[in-house]
C-alpha atoms as a PDB file:
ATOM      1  CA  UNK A   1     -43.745 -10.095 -26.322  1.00  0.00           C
ATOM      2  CA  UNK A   2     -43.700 -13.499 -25.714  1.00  0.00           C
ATOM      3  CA  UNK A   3     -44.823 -14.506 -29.019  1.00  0.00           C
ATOM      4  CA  UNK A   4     -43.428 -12.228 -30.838  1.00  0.00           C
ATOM      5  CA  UNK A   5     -40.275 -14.307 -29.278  1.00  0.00           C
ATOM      6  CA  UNK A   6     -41.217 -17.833 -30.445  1.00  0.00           C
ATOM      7  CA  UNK A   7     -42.121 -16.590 -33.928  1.00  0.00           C
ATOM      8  CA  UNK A   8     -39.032 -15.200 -34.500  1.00  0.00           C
ATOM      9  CA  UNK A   9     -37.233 -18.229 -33.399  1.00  0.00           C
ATOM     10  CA  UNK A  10     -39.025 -20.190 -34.907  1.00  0.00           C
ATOM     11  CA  UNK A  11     -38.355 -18.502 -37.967  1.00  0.00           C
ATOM     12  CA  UNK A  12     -34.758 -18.098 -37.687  1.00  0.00           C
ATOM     13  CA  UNK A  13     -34.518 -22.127 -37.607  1.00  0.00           C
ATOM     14  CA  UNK A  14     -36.752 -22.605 -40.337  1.00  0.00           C
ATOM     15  CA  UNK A  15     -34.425 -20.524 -42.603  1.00  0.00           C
ATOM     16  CA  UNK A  16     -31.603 -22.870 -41.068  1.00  0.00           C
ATOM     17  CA  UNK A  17     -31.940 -24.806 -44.204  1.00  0.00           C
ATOM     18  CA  UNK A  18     -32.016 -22.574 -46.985  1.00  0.00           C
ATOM     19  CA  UNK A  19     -29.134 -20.968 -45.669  1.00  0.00           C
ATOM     20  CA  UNK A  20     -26.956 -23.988 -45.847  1.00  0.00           C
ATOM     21  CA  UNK A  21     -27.202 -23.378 -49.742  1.00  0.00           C
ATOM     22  CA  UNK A  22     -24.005 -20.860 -50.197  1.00  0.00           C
ATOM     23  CA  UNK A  23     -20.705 -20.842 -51.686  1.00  0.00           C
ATOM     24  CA  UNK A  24     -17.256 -20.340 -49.402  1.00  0.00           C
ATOM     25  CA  UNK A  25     -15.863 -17.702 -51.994  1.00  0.00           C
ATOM     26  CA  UNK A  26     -16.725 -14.003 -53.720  1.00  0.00           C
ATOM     27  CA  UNK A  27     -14.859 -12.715 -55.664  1.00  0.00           C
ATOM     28  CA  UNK A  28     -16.844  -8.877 -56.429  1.00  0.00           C
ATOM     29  CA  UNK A  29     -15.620  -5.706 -59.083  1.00  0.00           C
ATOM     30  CA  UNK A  30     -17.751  -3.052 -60.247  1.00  0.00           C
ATOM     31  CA  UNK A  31     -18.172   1.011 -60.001  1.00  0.00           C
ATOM     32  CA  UNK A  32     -17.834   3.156 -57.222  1.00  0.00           C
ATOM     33  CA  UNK A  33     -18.695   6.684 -55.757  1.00  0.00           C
ATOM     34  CA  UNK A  34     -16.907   8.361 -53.513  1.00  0.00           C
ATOM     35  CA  UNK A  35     -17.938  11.429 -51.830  1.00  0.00           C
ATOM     36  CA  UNK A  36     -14.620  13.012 -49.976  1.00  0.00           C
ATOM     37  CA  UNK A  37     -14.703  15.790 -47.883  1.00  0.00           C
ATOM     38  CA  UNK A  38     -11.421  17.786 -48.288  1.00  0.00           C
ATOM     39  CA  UNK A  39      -9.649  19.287 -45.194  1.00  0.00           C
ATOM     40  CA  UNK A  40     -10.725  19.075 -42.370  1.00  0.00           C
ATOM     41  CA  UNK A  41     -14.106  18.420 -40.358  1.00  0.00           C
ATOM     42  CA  UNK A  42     -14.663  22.255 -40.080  1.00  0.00           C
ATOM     43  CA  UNK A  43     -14.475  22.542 -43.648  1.00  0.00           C
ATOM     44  CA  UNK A  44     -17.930  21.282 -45.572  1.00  0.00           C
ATOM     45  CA  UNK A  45     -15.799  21.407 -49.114  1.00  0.00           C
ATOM     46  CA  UNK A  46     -16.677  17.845 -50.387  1.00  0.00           C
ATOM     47  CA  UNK A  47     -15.879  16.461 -53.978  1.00  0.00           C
ATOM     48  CA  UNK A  48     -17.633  13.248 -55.780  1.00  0.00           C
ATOM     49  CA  UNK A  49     -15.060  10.935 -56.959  1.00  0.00           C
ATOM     50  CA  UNK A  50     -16.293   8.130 -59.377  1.00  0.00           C
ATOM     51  CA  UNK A  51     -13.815   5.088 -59.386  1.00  0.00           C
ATOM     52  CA  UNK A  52     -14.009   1.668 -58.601  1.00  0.00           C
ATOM     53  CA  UNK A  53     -14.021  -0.986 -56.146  1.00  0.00           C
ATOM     54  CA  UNK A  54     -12.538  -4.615 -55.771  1.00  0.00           C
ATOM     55  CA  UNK A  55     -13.394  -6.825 -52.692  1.00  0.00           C
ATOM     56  CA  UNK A  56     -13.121 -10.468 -52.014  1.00  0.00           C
ATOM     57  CA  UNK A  57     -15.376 -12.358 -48.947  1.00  0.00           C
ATOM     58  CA  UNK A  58     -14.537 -15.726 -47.303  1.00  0.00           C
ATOM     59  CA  UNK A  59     -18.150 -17.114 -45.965  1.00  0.00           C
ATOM     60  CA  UNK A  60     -17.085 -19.161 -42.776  1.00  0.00           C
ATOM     61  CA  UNK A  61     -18.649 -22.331 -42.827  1.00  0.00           C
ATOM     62  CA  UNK A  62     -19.174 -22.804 -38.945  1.00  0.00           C
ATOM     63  CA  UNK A  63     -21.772 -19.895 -38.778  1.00  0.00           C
ATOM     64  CA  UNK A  64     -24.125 -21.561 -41.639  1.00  0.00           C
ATOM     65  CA  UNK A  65     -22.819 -19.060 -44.400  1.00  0.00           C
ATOM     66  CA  UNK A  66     -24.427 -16.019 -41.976  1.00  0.00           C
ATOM     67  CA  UNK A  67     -20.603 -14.575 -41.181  1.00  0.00           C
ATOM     68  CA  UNK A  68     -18.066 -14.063 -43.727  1.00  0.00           C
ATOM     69  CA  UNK A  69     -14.739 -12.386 -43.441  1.00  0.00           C
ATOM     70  CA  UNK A  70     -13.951  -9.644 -46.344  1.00  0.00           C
ATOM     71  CA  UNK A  71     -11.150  -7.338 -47.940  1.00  0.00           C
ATOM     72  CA  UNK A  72     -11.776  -4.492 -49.720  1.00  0.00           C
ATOM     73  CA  UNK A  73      -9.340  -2.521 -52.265  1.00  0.00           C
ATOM     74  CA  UNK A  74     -11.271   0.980 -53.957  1.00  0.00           C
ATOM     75  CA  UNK A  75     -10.119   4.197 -55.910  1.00  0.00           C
ATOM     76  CA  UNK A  76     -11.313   7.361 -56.642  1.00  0.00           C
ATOM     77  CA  UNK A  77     -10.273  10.100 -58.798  1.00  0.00           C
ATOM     78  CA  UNK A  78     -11.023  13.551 -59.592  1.00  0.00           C
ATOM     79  CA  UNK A  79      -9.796  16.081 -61.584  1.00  0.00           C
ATOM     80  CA  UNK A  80     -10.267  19.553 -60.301  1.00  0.00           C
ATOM     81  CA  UNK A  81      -8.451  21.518 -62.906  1.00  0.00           C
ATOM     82  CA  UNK A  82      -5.858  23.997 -60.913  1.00  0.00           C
ATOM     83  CA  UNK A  83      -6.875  22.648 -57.741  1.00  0.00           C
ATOM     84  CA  UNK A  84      -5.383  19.345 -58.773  1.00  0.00           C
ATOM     85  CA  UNK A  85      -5.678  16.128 -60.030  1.00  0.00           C
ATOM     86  CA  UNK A  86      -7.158  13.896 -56.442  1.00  0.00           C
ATOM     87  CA  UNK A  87      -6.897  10.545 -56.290  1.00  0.00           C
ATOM     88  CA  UNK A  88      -7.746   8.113 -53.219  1.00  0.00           C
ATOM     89  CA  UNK A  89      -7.503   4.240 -52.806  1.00  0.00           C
ATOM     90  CA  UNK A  90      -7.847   2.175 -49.456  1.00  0.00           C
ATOM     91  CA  UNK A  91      -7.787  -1.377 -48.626  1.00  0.00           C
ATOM     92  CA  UNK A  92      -9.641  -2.435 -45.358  1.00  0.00           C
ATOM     93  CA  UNK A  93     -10.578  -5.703 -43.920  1.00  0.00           C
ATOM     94  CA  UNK A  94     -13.724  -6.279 -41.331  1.00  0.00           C
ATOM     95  CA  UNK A  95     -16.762  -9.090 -40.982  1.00  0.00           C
ATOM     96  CA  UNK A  96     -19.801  -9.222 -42.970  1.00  0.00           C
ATOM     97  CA  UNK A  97     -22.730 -10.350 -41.560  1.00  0.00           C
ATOM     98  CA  UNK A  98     -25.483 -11.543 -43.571  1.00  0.00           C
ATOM     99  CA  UNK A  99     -28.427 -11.741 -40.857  1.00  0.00           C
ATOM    100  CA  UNK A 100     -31.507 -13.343 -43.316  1.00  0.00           C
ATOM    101  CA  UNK A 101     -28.764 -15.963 -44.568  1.00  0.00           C
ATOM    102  CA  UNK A 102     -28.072 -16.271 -48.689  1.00  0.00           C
ATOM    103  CA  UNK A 103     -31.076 -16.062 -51.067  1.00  0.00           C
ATOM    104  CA  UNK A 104     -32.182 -14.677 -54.242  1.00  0.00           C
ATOM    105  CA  UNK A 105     -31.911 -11.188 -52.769  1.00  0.00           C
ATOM    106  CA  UNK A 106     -29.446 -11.260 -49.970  1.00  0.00           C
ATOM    107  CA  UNK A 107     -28.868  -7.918 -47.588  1.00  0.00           C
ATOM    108  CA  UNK A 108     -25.831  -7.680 -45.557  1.00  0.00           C
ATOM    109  CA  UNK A 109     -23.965  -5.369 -43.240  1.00  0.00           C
ATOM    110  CA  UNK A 110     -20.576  -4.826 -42.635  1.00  0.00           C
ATOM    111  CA  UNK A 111     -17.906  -2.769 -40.859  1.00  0.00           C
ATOM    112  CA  UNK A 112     -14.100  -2.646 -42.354  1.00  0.00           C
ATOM    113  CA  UNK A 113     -11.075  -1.346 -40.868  1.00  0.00           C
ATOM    114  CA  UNK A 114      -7.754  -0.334 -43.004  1.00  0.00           C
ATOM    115  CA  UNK A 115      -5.570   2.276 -44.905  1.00  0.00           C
ATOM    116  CA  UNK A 116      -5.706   4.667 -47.300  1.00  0.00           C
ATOM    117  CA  UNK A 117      -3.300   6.824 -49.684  1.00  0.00           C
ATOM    118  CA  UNK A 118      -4.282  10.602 -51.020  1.00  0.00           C
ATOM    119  CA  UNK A 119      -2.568  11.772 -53.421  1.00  0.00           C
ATOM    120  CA  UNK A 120      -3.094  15.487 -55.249  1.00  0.00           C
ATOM    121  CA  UNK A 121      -0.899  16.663 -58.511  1.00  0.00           C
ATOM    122  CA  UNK A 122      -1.180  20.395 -58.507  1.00  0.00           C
ATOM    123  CA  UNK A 123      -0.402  21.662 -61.859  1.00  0.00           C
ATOM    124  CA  UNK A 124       1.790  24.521 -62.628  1.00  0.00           C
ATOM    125  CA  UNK A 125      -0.615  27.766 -63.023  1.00  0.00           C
ATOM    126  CA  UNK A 126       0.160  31.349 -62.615  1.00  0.00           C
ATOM    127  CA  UNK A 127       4.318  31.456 -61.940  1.00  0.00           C
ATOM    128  CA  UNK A 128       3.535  28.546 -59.509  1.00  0.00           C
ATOM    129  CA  UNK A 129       5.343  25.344 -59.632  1.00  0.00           C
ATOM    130  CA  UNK A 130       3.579  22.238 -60.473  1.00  0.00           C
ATOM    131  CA  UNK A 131       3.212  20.375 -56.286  1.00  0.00           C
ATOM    132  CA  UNK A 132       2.475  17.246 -55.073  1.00  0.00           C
ATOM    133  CA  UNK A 133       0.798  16.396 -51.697  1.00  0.00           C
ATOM    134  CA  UNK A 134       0.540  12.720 -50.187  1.00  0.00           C
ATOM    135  CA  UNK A 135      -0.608  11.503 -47.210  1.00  0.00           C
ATOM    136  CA  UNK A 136      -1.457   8.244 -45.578  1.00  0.00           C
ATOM    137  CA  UNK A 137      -3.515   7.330 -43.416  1.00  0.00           C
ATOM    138  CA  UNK A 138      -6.051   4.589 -41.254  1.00  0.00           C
ATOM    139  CA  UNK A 139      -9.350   4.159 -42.365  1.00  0.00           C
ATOM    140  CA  UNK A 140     -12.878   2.593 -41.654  1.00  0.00           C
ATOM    141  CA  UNK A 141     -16.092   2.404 -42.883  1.00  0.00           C
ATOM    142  CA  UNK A 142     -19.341   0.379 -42.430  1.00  0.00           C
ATOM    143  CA  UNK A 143     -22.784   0.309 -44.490  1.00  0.00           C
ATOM    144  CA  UNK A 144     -24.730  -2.466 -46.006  1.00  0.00           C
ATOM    145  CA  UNK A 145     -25.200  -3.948 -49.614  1.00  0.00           C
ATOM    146  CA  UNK A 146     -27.908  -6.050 -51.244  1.00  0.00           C
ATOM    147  CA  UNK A 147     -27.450  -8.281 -54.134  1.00  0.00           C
ATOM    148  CA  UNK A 148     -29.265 -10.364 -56.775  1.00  0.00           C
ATOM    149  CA  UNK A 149     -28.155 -13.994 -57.460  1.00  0.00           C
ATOM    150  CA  UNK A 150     -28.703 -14.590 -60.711  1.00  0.00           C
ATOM    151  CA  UNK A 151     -27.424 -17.953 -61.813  1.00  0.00           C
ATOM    152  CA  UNK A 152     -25.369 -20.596 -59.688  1.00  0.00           C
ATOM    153  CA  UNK A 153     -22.140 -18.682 -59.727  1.00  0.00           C
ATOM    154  CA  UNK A 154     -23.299 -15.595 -60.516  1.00  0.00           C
ATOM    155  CA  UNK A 155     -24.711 -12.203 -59.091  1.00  0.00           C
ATOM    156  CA  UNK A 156     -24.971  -8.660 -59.346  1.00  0.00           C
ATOM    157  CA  UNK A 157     -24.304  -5.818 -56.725  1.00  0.00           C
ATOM    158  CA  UNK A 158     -27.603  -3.885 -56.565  1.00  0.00           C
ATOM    159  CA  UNK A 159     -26.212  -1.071 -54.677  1.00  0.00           C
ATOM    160  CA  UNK A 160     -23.869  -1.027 -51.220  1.00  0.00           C
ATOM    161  CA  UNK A 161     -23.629   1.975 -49.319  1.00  0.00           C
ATOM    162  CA  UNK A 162     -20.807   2.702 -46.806  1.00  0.00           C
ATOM    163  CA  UNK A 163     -19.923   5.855 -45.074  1.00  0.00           C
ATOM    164  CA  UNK A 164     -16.800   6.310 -42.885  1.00  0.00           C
ATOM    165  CA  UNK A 165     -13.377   8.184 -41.843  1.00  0.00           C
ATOM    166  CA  UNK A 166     -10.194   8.563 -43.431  1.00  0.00           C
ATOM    167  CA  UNK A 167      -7.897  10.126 -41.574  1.00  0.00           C
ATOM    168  CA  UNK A 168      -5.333  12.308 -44.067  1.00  0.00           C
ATOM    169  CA  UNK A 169      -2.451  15.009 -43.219  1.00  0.00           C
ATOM    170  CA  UNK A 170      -2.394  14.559 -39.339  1.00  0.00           C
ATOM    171  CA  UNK A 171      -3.966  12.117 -37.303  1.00  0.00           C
ATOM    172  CA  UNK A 172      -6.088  14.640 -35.431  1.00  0.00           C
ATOM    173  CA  UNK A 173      -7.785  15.579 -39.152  1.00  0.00           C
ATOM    174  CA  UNK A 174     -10.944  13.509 -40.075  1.00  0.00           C
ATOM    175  CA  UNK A 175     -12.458  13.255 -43.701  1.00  0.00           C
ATOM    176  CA  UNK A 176     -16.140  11.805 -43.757  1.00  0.00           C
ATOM    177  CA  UNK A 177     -16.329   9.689 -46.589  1.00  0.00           C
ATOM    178  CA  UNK A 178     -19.664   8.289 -48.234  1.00  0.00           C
ATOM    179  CA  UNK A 179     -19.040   5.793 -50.941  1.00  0.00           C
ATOM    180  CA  UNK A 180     -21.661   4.145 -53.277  1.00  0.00           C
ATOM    181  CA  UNK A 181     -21.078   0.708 -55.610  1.00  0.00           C
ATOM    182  CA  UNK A 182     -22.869  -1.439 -57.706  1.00  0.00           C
ATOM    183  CA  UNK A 183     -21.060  -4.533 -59.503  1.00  0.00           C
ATOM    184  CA  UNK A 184     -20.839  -8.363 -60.827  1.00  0.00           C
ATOM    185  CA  UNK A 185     -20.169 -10.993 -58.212  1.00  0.00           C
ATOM    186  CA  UNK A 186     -18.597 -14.126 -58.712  1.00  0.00           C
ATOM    187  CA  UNK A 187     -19.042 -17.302 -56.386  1.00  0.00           C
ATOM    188  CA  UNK A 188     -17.536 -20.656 -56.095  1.00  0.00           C
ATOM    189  CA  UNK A 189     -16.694 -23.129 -53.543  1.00  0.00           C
ATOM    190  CA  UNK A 190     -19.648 -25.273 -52.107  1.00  0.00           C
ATOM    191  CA  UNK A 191     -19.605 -25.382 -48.500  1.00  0.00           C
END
């Protein structure tokens, strides 16, 4: 155990320097997937909602590029004929850790906190009114990405996968969400 100790340290501080190689600012956009569950947890009805994402990370310098702080804006739609036209966007805010530092392929994890807006249109169908329902509510979710750097601003989003809560029409009602993105990343800003 004890070796298995000192080899890991010592290979966390010989990483040290390639991880001092990373830029301050992303700037990420790209495709999404959301898969919402509608009512509430009894109720298995889910829905896929392709959209999109948008999502901007400051990389503190003090923690060698390994911590950065991000916000995250995403919507989803689906149209579900008399059921109603769905749509869903949230913006949440959490840390990113990226525990092997910033290579050519760089995993990371994170965990974001926020709020979201539902929206259905319900058109008119069968001596019904056309309806609309809203709700607000808070939001979280947590996964992990990996991405490709491919030149010295540039990257791409191979996939990030993120499940979570959103917590629509009463605060005691939980939707599980599972949301799926790939993308272009942008960098700048040498440490």
């Amino acid at each position: 155990m004890k070796k298995l100790f000192v080899m890991a340290a010592f290979l966390a501080l010989a990483a040290l320097p390639t991880m001092a190689q990373y830029d301050r600012y992303e700037l990420s956009a790209g495709g999404s997937f959301r898969v919402f569950q509608q009512g509430n947890t009894a109720d298995l009805s889910r829905i896929g909602m392709p959209g999109w994402y948008f999502s901007g990370v400051y990389n503190e310098r003090r923690f060698h590029g390994i911590f950065g702080l991000q916000l995250d804006g995403t919507g989803g739609y689906r149209d579900q004929g008399t059921f109603g036209n769905t749509k869903i966007y949230t913006i949440a805010a959490g840390p990113r850790v990226y525990l092997l530092g910033h290579h050519k392929l760089t995993p990371y994890g994170e965990i974001k906190f926020g709020y979201g807006y539902y929206t259905n249109d319900i058109p008119a169908y069968g001596g019904y009114q056309a309806s609309r329902l809203i709700s607000r509510g808070v939001t979280w979710e947590g996964g992990a990405g990996l991405e490709l750097n491919l030149k010295q601003h540039w990257g791409v989003r191979m996939i990030q996968f993120d499940a979570g809560q959103t917590s629509f029409f009463s605060y005691k009602t939980k939707q599980t969400n599972y949301r799926a993105s790939i993308g272009v990343i942008y960098r700048f800003g040498k440490k």
